[in-house]
N, C-alpha and C. Protein backbone atom coordinates (compact mmCIF):
# COMPACT_ATOMS: atom_id res chain seq x y z
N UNK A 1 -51.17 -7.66 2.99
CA UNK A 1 -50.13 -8.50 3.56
C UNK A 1 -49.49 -9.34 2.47
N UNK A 2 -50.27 -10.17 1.61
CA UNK A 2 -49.68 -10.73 0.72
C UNK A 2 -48.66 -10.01 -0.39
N UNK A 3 -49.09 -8.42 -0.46
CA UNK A 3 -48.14 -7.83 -1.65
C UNK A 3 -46.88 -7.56 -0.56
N UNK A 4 -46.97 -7.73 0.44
CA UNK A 4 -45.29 -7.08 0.99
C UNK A 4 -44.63 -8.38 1.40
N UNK A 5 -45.21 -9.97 1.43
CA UNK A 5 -44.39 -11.00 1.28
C UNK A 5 -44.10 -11.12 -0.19
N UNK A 6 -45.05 -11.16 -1.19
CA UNK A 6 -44.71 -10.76 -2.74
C UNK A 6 -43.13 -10.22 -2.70
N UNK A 7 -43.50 -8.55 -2.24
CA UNK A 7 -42.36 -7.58 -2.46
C UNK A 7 -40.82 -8.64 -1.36
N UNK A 8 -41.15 -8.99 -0.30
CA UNK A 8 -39.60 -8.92 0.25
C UNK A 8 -39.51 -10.11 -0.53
N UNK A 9 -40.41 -11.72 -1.24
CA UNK A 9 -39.51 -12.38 -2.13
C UNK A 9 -38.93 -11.96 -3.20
N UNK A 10 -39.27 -11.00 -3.66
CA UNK A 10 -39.00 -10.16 -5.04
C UNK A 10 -38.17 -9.72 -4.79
N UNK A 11 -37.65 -8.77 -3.17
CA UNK A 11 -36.66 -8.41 -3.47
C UNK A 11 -35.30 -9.57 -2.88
N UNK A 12 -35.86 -10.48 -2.16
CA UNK A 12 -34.34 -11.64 -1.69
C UNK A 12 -34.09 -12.24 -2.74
N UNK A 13 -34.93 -12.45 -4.16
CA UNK A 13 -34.64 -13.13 -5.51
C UNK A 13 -33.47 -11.98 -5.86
N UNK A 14 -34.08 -10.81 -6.38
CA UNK A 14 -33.49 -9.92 -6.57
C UNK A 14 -31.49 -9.94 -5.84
N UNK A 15 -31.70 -9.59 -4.91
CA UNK A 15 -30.66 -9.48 -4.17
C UNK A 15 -29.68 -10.74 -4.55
N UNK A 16 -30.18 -11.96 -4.40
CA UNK A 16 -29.87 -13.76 -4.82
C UNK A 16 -28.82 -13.65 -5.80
N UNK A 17 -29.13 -12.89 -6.73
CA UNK A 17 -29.08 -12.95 -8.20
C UNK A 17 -28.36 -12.05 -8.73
N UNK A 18 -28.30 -10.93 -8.01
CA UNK A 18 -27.67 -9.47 -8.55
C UNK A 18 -26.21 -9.37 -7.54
N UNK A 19 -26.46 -9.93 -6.27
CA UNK A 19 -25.18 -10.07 -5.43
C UNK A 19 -23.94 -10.78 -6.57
N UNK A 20 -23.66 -12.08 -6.45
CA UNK A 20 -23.35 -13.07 -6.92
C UNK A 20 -22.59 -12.53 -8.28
N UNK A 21 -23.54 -11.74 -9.30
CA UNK A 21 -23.61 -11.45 -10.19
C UNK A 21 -22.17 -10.31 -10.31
N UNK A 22 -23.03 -9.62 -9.19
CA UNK A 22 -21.97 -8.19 -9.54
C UNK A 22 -20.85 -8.15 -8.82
N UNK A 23 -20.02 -9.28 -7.85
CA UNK A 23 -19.35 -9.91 -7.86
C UNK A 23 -18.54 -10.71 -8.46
N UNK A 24 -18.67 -11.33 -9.54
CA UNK A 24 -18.22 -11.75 -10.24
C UNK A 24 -17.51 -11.26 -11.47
N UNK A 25 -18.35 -10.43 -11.75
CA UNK A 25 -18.15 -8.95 -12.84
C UNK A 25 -16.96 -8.24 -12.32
N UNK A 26 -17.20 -7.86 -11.20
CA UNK A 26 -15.73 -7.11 -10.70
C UNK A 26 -14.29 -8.53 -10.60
N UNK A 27 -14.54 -9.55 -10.68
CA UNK A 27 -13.56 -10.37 -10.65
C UNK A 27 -13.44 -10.34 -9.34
N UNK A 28 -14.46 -10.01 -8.34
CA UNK A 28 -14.17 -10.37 -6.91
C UNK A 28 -14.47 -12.57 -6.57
N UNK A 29 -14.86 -13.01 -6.95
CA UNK A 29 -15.02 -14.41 -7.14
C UNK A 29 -13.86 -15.46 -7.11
N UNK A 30 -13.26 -14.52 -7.60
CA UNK A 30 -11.64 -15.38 -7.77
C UNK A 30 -10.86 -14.98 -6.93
N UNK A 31 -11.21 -14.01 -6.23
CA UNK A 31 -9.82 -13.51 -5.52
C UNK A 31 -9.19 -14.46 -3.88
N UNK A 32 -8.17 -14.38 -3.93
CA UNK A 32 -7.75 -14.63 -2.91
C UNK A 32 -6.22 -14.05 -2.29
N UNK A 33 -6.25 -14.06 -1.04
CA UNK A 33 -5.53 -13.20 -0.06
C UNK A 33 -4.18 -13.56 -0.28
N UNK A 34 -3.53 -12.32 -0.70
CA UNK A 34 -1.95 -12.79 -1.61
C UNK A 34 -0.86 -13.19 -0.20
N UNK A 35 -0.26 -14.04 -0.70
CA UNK A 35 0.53 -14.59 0.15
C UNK A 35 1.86 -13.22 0.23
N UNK A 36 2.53 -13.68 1.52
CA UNK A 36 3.51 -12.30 2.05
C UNK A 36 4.64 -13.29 2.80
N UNK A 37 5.71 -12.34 3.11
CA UNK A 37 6.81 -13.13 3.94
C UNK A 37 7.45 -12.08 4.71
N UNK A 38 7.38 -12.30 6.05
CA UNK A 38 7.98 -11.57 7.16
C UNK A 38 9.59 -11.37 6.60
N UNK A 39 9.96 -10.09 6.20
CA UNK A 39 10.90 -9.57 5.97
C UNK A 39 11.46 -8.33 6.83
N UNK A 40 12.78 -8.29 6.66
CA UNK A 40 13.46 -6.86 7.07
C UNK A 40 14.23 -6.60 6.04
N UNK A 41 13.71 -5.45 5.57
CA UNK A 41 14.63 -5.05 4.70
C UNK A 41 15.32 -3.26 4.89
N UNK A 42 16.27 -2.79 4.15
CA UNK A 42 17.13 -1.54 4.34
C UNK A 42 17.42 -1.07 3.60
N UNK A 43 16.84 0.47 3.27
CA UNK A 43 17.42 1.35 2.42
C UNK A 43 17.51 2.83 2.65
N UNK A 44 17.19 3.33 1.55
CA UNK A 44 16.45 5.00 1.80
C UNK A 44 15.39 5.55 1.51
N UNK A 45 14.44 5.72 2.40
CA UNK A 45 12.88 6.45 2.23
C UNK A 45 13.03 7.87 1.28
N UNK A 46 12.49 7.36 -0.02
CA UNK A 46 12.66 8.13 -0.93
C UNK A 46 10.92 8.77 -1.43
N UNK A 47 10.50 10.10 -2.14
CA UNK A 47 9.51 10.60 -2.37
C UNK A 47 9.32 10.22 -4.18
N UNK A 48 8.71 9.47 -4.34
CA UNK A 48 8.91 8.43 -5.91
C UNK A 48 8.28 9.46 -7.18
N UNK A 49 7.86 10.16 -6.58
CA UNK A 49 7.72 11.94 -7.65
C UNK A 49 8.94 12.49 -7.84
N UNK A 50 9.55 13.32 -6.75
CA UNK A 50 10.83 13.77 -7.10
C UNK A 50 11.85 12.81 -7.68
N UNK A 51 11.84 11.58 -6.90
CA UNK A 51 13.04 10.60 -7.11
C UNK A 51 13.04 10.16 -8.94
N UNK A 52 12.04 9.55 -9.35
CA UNK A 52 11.66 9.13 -10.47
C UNK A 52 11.43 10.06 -11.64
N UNK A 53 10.74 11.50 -11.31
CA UNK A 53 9.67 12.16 -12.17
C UNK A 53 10.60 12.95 -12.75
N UNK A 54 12.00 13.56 -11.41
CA UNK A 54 12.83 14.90 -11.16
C UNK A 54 14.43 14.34 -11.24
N UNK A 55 14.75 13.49 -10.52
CA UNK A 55 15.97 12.89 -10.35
C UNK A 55 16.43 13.39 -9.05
N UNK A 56 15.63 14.32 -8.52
CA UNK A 56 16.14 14.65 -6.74
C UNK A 56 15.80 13.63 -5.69
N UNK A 57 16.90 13.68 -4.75
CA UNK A 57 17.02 12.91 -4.22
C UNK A 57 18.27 13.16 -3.33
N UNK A 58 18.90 12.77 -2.11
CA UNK A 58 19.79 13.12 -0.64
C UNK A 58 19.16 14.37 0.20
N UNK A 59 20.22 14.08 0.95
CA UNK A 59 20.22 15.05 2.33
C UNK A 59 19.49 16.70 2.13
N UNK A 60 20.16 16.95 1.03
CA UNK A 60 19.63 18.81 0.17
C UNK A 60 18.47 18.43 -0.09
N UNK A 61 17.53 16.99 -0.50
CA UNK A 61 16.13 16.91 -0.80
C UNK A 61 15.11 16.46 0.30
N UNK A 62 15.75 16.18 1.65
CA UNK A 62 15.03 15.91 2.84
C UNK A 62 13.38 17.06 2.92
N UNK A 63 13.55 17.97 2.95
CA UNK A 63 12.82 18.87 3.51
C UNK A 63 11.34 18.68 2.03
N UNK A 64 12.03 18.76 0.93
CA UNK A 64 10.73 18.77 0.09
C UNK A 64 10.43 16.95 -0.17
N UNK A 65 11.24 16.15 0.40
CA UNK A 65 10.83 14.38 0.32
C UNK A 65 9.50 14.68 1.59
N UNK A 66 9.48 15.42 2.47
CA UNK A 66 8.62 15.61 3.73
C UNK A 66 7.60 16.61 3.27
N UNK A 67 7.64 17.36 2.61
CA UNK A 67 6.32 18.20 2.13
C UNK A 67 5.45 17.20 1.20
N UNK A 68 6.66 16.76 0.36
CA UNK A 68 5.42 15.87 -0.78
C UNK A 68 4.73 14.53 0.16
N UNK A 69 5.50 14.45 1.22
CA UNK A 69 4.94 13.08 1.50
C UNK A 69 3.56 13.76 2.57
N UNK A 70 3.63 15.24 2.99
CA UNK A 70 2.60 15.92 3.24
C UNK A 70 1.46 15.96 3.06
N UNK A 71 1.91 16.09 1.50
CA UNK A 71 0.89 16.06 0.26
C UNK A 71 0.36 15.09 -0.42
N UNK A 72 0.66 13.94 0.16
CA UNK A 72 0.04 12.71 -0.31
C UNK A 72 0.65 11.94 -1.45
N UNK A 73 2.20 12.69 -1.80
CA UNK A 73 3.02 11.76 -2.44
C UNK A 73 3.21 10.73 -2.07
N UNK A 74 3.48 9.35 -2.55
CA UNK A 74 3.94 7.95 -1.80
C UNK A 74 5.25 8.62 -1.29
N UNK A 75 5.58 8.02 -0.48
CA UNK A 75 6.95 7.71 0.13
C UNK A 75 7.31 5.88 0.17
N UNK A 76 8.47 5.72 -0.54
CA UNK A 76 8.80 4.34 -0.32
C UNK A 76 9.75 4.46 0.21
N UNK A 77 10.45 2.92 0.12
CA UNK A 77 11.59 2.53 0.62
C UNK A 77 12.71 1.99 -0.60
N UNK A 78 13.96 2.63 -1.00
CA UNK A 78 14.46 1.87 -1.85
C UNK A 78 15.83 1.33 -1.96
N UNK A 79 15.94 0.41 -1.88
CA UNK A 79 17.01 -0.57 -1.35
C UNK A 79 18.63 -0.21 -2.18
N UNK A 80 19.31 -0.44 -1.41
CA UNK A 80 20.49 -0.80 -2.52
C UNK A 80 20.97 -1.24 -3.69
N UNK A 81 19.86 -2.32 -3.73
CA UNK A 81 19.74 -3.48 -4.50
C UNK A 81 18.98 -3.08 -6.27
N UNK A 82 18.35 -1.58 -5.49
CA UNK A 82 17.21 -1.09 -6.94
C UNK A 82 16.11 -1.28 -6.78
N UNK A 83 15.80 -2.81 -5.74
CA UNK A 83 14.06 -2.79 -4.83
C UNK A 83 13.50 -1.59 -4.64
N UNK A 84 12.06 -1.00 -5.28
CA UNK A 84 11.58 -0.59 -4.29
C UNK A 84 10.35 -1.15 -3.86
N UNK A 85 10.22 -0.69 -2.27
CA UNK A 85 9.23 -1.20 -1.90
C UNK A 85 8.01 0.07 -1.43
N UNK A 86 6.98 0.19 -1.82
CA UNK A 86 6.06 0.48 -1.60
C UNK A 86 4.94 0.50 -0.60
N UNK A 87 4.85 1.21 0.79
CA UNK A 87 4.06 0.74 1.62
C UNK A 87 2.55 0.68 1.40
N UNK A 88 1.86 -0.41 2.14
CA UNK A 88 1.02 -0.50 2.11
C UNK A 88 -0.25 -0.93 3.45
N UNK A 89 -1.10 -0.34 3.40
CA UNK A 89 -1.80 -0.71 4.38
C UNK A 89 -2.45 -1.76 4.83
N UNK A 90 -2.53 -2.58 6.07
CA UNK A 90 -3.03 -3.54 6.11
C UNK A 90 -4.90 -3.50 6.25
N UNK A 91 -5.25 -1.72 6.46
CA UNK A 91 -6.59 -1.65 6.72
C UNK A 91 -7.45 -1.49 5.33
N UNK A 92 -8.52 -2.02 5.55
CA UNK A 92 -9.71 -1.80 4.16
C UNK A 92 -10.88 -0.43 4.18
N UNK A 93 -10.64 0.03 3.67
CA UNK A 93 -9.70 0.54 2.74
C UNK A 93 -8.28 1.15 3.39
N UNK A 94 -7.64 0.79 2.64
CA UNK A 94 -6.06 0.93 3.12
C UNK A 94 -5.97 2.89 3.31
N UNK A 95 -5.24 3.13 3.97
CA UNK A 95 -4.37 4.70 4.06
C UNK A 95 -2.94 4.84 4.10
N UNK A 96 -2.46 5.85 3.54
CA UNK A 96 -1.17 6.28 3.94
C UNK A 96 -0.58 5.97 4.55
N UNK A 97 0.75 5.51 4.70
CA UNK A 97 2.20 5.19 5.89
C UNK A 97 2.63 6.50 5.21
N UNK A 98 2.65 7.54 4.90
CA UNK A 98 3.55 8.26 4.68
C UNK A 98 3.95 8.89 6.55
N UNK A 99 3.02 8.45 7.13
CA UNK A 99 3.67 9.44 8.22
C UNK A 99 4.70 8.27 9.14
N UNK A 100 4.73 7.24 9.02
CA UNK A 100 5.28 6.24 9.60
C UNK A 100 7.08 6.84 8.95
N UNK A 101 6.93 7.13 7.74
CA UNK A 101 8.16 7.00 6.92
C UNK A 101 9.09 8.57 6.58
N UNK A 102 7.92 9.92 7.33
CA UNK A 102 8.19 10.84 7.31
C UNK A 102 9.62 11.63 7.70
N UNK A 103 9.73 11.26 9.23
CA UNK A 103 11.23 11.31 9.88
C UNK A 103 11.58 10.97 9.18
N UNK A 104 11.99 9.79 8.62
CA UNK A 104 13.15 9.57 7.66
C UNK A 104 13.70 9.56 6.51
N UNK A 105 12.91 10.83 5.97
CA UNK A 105 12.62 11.12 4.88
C UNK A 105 14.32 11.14 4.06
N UNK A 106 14.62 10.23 3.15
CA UNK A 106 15.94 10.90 2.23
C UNK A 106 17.32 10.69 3.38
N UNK A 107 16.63 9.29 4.82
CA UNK A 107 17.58 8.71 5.34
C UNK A 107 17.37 6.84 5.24
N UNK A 108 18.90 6.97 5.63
CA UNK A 108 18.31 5.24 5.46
C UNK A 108 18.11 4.64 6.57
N UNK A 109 17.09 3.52 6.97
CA UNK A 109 16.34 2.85 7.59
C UNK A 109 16.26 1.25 7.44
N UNK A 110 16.16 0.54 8.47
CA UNK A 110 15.52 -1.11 8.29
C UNK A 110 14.16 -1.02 8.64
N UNK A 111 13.67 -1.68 7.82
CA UNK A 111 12.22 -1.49 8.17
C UNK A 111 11.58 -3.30 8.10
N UNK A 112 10.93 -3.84 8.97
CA UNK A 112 10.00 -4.96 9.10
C UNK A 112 8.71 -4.92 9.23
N UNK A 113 8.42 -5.79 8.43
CA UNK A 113 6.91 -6.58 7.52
C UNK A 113 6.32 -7.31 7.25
N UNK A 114 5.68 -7.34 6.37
CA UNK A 114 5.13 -8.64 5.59
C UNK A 114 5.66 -7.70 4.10
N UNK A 115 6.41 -8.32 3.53
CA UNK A 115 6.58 -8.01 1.85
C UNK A 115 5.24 -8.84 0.60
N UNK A 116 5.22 -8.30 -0.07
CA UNK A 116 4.09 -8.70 -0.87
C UNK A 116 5.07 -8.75 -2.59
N UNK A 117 4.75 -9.78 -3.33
CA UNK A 117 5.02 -8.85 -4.52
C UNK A 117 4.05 -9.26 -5.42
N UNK A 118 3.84 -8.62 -7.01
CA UNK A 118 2.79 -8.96 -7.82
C UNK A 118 3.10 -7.72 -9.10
N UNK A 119 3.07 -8.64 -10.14
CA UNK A 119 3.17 -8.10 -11.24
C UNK A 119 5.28 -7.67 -11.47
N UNK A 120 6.10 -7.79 -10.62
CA UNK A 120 7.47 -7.34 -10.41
C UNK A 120 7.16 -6.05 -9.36
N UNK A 121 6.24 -5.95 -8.87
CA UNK A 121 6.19 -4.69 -7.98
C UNK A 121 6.42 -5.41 -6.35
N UNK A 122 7.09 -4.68 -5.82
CA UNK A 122 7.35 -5.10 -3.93
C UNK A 122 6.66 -4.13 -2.86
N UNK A 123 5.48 -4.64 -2.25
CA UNK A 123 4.95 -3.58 -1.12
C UNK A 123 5.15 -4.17 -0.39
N UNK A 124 5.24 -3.57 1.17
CA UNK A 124 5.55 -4.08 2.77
C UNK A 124 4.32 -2.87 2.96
N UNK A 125 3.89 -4.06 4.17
CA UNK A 125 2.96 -3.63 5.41
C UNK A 125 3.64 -3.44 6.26
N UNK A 126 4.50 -2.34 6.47
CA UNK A 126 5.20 -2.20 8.22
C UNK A 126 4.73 -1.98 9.37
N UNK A 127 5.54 -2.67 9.96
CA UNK A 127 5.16 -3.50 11.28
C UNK A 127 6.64 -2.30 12.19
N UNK A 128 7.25 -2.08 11.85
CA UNK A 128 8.44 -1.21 12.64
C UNK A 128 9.55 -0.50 11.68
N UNK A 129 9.92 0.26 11.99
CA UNK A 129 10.95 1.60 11.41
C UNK A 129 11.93 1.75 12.08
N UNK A 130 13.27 1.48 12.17
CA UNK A 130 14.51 1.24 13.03
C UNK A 130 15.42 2.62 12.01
N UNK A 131 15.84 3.98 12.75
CA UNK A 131 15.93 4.99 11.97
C UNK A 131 17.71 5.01 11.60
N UNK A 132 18.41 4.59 10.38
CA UNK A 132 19.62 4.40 10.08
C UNK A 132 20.15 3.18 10.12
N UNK A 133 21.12 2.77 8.96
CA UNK A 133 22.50 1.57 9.53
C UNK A 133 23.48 2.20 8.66
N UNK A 134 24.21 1.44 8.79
CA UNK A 134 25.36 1.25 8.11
C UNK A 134 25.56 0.22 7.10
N UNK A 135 25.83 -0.07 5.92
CA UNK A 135 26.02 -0.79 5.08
C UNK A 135 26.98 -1.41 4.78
């Protein structure tokens, strides 16, 4: 009896000490929950491989903006303005919006969120997909 109260203090020291530890190491210690701002914003759901990598991009690139986003290409959103925004998930571990953004693949859209930014980069957590406007 005494070696298995031994062992579980040995191992809650253990645990005490190595938690804390390896926490900190990852720079999880410091972190805190990045601030966001309920936005709507409007552009065109673009496939950021072709768009960036290729230079394709409109109506003639709809069909392969929807395969890559198939395939686990990002699909963003990119504004008029030159914004893009990047979706992102609000779940841990986060997944794909590519299917949220699929229909509208290489059309333009308003889309509402929470916008995030960090480092000059812009992600939205969408919250709704309104399909077209006018500019």
């Amino acid at each position: 009896m005494l070696k298995r109260v031994l062992a579980g203090l040995v191992t809650a020291a253990f645990v005490a000490v190595l938690l804390p530890a390896t926490a900190n190491a990852q720079g999880m210690k410091d972190m805190k929950k990045p601030e966001y701002k309920n936005v709507t914003i409007r552009g065109t759901v673009i496939d950021v491989s072709c768009k960036f990598g290729h230079g394709l991009s409109g109506k003639d690139h709809r069909m392969c903006t929807q395969v890559c986003g198939d395939k686990g290409i990002p699909l963003a959103i990119l504004t008029s303005d030159g914004d893009l925004y990047i979706p992102v998930s609000a779940d841990m571990p986060g997944g794909s919006q590519n299917a949220m953004l699929k229909e509208h693949a290489e059309q333009m859209v308003e889309v509402t969120g929470k916008a995030f930014q960090a480092g000059g980069a812009h992600a939205i957590q969408i919250s709704e997909v309104k399909k077209g406007y006018k500019s």
